[in-house]
Protein backbone atom coordinates (compact mmCIF):
# COMPACT_ATOMS: atom_id res chain seq x y z
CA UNK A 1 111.11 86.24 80.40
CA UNK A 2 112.90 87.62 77.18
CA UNK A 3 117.06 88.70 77.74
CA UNK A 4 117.07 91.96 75.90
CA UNK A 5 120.95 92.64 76.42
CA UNK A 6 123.66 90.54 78.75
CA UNK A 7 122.76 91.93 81.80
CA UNK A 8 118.73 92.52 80.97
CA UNK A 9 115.78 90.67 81.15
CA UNK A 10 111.68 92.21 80.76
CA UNK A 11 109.17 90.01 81.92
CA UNK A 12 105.21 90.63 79.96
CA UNK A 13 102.17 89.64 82.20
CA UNK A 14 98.85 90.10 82.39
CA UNK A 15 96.79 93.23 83.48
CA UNK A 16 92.69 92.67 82.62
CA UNK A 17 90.65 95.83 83.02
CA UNK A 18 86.65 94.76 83.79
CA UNK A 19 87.99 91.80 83.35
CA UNK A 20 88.19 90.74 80.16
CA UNK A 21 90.48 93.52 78.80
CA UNK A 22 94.17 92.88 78.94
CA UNK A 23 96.21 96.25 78.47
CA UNK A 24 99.13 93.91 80.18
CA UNK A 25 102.21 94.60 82.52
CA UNK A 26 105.46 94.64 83.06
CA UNK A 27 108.39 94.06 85.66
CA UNK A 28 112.83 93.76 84.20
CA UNK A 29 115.34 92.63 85.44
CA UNK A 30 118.35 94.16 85.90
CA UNK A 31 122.63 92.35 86.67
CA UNK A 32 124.52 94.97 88.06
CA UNK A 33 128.26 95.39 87.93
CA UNK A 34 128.39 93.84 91.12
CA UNK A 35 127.21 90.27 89.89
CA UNK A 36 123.63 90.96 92.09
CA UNK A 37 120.38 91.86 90.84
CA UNK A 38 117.52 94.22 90.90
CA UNK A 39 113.95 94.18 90.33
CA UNK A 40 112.41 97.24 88.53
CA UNK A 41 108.29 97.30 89.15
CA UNK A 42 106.49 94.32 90.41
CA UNK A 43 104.72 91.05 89.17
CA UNK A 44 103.33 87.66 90.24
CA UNK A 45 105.58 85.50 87.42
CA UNK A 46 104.64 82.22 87.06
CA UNK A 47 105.48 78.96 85.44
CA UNK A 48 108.55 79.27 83.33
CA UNK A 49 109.41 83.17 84.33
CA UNK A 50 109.24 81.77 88.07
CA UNK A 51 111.41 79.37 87.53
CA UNK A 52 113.95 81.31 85.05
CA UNK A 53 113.89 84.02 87.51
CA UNK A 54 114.64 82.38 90.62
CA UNK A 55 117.38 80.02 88.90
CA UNK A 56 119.01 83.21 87.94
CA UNK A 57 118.97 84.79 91.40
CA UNK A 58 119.82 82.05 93.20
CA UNK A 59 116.45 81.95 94.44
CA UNK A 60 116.24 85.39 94.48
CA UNK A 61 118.75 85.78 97.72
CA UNK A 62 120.59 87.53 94.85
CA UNK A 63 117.96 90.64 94.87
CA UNK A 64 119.31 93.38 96.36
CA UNK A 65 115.86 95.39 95.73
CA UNK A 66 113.09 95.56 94.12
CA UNK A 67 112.64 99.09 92.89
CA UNK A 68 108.31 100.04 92.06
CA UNK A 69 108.79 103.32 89.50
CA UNK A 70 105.11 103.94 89.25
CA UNK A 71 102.64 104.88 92.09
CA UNK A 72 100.20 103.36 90.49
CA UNK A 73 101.25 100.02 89.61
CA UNK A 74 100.91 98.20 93.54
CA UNK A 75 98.54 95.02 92.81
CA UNK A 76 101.50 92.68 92.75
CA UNK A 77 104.10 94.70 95.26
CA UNK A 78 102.63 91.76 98.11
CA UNK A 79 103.61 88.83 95.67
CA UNK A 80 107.04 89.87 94.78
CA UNK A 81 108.18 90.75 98.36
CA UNK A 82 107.27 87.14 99.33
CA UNK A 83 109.06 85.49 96.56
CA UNK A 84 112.25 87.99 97.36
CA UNK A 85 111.51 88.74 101.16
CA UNK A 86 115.68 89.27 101.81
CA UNK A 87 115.28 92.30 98.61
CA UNK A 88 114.98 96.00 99.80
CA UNK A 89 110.92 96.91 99.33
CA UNK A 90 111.52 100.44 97.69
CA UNK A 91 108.28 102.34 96.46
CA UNK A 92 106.81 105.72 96.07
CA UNK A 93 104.82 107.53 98.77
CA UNK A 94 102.07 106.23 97.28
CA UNK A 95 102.59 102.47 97.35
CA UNK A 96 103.60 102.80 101.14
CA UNK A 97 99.95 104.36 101.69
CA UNK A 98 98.48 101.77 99.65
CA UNK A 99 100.15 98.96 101.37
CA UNK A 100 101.25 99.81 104.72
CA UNK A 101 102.10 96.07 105.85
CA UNK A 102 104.62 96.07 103.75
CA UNK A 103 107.99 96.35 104.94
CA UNK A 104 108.92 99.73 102.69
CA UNK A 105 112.59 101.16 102.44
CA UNK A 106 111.86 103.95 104.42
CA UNK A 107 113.03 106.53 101.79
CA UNK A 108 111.06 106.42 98.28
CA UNK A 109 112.48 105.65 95.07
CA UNK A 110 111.39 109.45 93.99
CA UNK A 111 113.97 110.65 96.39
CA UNK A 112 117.51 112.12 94.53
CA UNK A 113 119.00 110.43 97.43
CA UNK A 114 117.31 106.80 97.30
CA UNK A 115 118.22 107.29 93.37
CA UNK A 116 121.91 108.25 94.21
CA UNK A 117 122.27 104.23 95.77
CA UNK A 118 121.86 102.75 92.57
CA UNK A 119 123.59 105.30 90.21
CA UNK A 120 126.85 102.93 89.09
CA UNK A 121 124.12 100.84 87.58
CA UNK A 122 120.66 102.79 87.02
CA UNK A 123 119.95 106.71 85.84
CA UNK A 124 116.77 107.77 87.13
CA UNK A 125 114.49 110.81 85.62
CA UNK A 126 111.21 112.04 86.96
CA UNK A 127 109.06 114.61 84.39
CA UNK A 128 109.25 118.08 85.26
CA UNK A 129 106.39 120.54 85.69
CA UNK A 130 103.88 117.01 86.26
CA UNK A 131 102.19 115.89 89.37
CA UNK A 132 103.84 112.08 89.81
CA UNK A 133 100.34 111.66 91.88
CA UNK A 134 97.20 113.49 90.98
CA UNK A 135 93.79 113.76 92.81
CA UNK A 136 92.04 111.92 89.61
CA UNK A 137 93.42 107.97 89.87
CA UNK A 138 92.54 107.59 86.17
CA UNK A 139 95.65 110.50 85.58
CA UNK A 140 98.90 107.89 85.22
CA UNK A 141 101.01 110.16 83.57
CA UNK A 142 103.72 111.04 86.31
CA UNK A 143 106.78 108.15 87.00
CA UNK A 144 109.98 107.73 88.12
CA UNK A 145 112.04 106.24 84.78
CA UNK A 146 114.85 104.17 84.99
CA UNK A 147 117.65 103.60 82.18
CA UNK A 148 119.85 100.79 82.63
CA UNK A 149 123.31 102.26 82.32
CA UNK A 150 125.18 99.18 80.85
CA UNK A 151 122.62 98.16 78.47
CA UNK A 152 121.04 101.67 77.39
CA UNK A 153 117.59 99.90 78.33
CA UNK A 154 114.98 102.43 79.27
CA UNK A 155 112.27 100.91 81.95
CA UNK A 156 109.21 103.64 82.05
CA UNK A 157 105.40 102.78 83.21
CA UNK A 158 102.73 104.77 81.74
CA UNK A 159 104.40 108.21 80.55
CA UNK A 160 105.53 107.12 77.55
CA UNK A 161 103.18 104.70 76.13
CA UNK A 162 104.03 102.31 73.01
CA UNK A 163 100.87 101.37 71.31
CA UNK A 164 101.12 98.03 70.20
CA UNK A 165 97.88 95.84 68.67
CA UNK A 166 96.32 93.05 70.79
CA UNK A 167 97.27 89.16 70.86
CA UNK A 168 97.86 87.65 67.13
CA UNK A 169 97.61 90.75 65.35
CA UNK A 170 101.08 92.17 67.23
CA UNK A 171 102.84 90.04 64.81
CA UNK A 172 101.47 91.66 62.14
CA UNK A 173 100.38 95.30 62.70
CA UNK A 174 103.20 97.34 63.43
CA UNK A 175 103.70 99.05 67.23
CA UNK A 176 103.28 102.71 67.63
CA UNK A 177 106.41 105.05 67.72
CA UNK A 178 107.15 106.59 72.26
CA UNK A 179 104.16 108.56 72.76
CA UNK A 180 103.05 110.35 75.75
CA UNK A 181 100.64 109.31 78.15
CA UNK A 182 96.95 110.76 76.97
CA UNK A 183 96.25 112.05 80.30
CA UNK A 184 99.63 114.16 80.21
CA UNK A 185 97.70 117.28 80.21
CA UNK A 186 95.35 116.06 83.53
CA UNK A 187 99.05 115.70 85.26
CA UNK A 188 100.44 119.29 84.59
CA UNK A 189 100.76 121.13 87.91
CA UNK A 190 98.41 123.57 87.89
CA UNK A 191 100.92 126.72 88.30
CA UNK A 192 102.63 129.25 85.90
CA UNK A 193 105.84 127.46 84.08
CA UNK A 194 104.91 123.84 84.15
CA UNK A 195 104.43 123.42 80.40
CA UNK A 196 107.42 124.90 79.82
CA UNK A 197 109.13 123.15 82.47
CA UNK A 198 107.73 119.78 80.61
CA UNK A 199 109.52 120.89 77.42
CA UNK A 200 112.51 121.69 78.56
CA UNK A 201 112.82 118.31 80.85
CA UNK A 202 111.39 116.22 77.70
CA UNK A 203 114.09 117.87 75.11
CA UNK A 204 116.58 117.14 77.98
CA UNK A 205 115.94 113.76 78.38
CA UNK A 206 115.92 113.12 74.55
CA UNK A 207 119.47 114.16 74.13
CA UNK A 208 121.00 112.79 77.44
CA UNK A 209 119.59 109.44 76.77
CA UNK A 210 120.56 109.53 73.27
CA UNK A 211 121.68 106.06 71.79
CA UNK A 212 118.74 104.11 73.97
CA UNK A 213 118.28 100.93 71.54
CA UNK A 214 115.35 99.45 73.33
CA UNK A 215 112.11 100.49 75.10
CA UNK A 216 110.48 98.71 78.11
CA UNK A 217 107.27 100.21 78.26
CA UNK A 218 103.98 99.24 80.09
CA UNK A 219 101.14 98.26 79.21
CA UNK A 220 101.73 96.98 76.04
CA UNK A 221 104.88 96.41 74.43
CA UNK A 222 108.58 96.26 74.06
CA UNK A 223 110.17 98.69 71.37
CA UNK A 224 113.22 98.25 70.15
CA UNK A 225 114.27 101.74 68.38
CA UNK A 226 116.23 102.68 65.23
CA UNK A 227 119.07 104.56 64.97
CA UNK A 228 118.40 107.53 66.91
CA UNK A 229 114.91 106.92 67.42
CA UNK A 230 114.59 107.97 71.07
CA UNK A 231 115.76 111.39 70.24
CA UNK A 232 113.86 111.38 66.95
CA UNK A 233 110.17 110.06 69.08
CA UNK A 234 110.81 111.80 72.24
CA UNK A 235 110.57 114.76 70.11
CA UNK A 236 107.86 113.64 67.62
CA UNK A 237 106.22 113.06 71.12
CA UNK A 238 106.60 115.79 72.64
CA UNK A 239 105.36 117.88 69.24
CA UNK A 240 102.35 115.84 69.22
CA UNK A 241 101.35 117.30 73.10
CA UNK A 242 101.98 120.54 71.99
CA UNK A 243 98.31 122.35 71.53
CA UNK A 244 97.74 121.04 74.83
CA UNK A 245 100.98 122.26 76.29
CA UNK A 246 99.46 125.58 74.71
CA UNK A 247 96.47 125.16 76.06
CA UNK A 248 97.67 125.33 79.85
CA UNK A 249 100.41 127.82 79.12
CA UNK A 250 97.40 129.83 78.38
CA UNK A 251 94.93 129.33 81.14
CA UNK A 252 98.29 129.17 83.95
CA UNK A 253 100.78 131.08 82.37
């Protein structure tokens, strides 16, 4: 558990693919202005993080909800509910299909209204002109991104990646500038506009959330940004998709 500002904690686990490959995972915590607390994505803390995490919610009565942001991320949903069963379960369509025993808020967080509960302390953006769920389950590009408005803190699974070198060489190699997810171009709708519609959202977002010092992302790191660096690598990003925005303005217009 690492306190990134006064009111903001990330927590790193573990996330093995064929087992032996960890691209890790993530889950923050956020104070609101209200003195309680909310959970943004889900994961089965241990040890120390357990501990830290339930001193700081009084045993985590003080969870008003735990909030999952990408429809893809549902392995440790189960686990978190049980150690916060009294926090609102809040998903996307998808987790609630993927784990129906659940007890699930019964609107999803991709919902303007679901989002309007928790504006005093979160802003919410979803990309435009990008499937949040596609038919390929390798295509994680779509999410639901939070920014933490007290803070500046931007939580965001899998559409903007952060490349970040394995285990002891972290310390030493530097981390990646905000890239976009490499299956971006997979997650366009397939319709007339959507590239464009991408552009215009990622340009958007890149002044609005001007001034965000730090970068949750998942899988792999945390990025703490210079002076206008998310304007300055949202953009970089977003010029670095740009033959394949091309690419599907041509074939859809």
């Amino acid at each position: 558990m690492q306190q990134l500002a006064e009111d903001f904690w990330n927590f790193r686990g573990s996330f093995k693919i064929a087992g032996f490959i960890d691209v890790g995972t993530q889950m923050s915590l956020v104070r609101r202005a209200n003195g309680r607390f909310l959970l943004l994505d889900s994961y089965e803390v241990e040890g120390e993080d357990k501990e830290q995490l339930l001193e700081l919610t009084d045993g985590g009565v003080a969870i008003d909800a735990i909030i999952n942001v990408h429809p893809f991320h549902t392995i440790h949903c189960e686990a978190i509910h049980k150690l916060a069963p009294v926090a609102r379960l809040i998903g996307t369509e998808r987790h609630r299909k993927q784990a129906p025993n659940l007890p699930w808020h019964e609107r999803e967080i991709e919902q303007a209204r679901t989002q309007a509960e928790f504006a005093d302390d979160l802003e919410f953006t979803i990309p435009a002109g990008v499937d949040l769920v596609t038919d390929d389950d390798s295509v994680h590009a779509g999410s639901v991104i939070a920014r933490h408005r007290a803070s500046g803190i931007v939580h965001v699974d899998d559409t903007f990646n952060v490349l970040a070198a394995p285990g002891v060489l972290k310390s030493v190699l530097p981390q990646s500038a905000l890239k976009f997810h490499p299956m971006l171009p997979k997650a366009l709708e397939k319709r007339p506009g959507a590239a464009d519609d991408f552009i215009a959202w990622a340009k958007d977002i890149a002044e609005k959330w001007a001034g965000t010092p730090i970068v949750c992302a998942a899988h792999s790191a945390v990025r703490e940004l210079p002076e206008n660096g998310w304007r300055d690598e949202v953009l970089a990003a977003l010029a670095g998709v740009e033959k394949s925005l091309a690419k599907h303005r041509a074939q859809h217009g």
